[in-house]
Protein backbone atom coordinates (compact mmCIF):
# COMPACT_ATOMS: atom_id res chain seq x y z
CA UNK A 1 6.19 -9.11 -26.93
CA UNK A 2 4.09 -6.57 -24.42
CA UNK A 3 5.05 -6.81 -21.07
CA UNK A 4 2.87 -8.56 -18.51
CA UNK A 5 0.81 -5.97 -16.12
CA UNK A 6 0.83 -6.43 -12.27
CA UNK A 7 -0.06 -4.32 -9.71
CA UNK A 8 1.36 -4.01 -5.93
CA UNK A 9 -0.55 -3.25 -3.00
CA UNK A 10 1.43 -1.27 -0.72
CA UNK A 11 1.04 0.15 3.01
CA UNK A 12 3.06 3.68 3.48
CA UNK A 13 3.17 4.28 7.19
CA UNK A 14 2.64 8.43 8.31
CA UNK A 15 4.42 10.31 10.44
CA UNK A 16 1.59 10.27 12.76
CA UNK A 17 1.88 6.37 12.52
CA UNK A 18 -1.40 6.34 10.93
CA UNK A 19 -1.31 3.71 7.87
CA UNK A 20 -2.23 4.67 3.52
CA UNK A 21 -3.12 1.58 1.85
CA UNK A 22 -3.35 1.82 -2.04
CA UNK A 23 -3.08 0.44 -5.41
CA UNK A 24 -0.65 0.59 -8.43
CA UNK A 25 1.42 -0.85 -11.20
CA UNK A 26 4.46 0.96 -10.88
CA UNK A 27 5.39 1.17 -7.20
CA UNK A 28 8.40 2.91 -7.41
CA UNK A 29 6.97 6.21 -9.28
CA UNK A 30 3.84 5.88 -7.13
CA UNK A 31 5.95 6.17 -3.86
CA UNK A 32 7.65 9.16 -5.40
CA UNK A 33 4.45 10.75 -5.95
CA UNK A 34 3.43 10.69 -2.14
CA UNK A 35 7.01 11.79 -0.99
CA UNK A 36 6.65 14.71 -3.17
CA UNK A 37 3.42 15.73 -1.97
CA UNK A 38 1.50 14.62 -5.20
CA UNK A 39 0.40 10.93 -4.06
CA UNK A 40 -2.58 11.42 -2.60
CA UNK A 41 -4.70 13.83 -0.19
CA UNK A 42 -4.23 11.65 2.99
CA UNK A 43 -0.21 11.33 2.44
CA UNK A 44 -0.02 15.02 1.52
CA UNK A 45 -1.64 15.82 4.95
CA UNK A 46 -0.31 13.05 7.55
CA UNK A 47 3.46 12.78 6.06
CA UNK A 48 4.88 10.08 4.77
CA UNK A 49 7.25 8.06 6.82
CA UNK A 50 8.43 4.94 4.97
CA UNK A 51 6.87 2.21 2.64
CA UNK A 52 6.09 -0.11 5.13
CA UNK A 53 4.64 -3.37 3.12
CA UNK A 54 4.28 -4.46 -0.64
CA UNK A 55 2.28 -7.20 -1.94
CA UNK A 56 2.06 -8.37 -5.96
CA UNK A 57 -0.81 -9.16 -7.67
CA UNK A 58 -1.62 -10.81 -11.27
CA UNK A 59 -4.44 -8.54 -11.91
CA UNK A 60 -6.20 -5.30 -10.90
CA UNK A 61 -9.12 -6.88 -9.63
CA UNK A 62 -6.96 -8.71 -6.95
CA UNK A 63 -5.30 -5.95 -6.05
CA UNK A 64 -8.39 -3.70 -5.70
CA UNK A 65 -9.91 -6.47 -3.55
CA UNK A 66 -7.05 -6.78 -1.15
CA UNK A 67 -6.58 -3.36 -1.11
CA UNK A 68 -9.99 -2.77 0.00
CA UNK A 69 -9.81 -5.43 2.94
CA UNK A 70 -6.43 -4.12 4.12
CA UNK A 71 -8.33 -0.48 4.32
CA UNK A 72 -11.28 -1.96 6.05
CA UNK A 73 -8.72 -3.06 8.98
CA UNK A 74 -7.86 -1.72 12.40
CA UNK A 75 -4.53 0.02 12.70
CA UNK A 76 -3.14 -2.92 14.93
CA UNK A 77 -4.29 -5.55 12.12
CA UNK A 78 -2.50 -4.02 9.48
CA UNK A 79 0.81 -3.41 11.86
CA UNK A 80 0.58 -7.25 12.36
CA UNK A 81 0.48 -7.48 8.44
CA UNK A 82 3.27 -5.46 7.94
CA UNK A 83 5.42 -7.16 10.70
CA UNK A 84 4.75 -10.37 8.83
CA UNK A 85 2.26 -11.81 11.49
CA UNK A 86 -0.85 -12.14 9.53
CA UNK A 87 1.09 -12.89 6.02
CA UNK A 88 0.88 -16.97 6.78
CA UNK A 89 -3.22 -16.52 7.15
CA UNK A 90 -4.37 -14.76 3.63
């Protein structure tokens, strides 16, 4: 039987405390990729710090959705989200 897909959001805060929001099935290699420099343009160029929040989704198309309304939010929204503030409101 094939396994099930999901997909995580996930918020990696920067060294400069600036926040990455993105997309992916595997979480694990995906954070690997931006420690080693290979994750993404914005990662490569602001550090990476720690993964800061993860959130699991039954399908892409959730995923992309959320992950496109946590972009669209102001650095002191998405430190709220990740300090479990705003996770009783979506």
């Amino acid at each position: 039987m094939a396994k099930p897909w999901h997909w995580y959001v996930y918020v990696i805060e920067c060294m400069d405390g600036t926040y990455y929001t993105g997309c992916t099935w595997d979480i694990s290699i995906r954070y690997n990729q931006h420690l080693s420099g290979k994750g993404s343009k914005y990662t490569r160029k602001h550090g990476v710090r720690r993964l800061a929040y993860v959130e699991y989704h039954e399908n892409l198309e959730g995923a992309l959705l959320r992950e496109k309304q946590i972009k669209d939010w102001s650095q002191q929204k998405k430190r709220k989200l990740i300090s479990g503030v705003w996770q009783a409101q979506w």
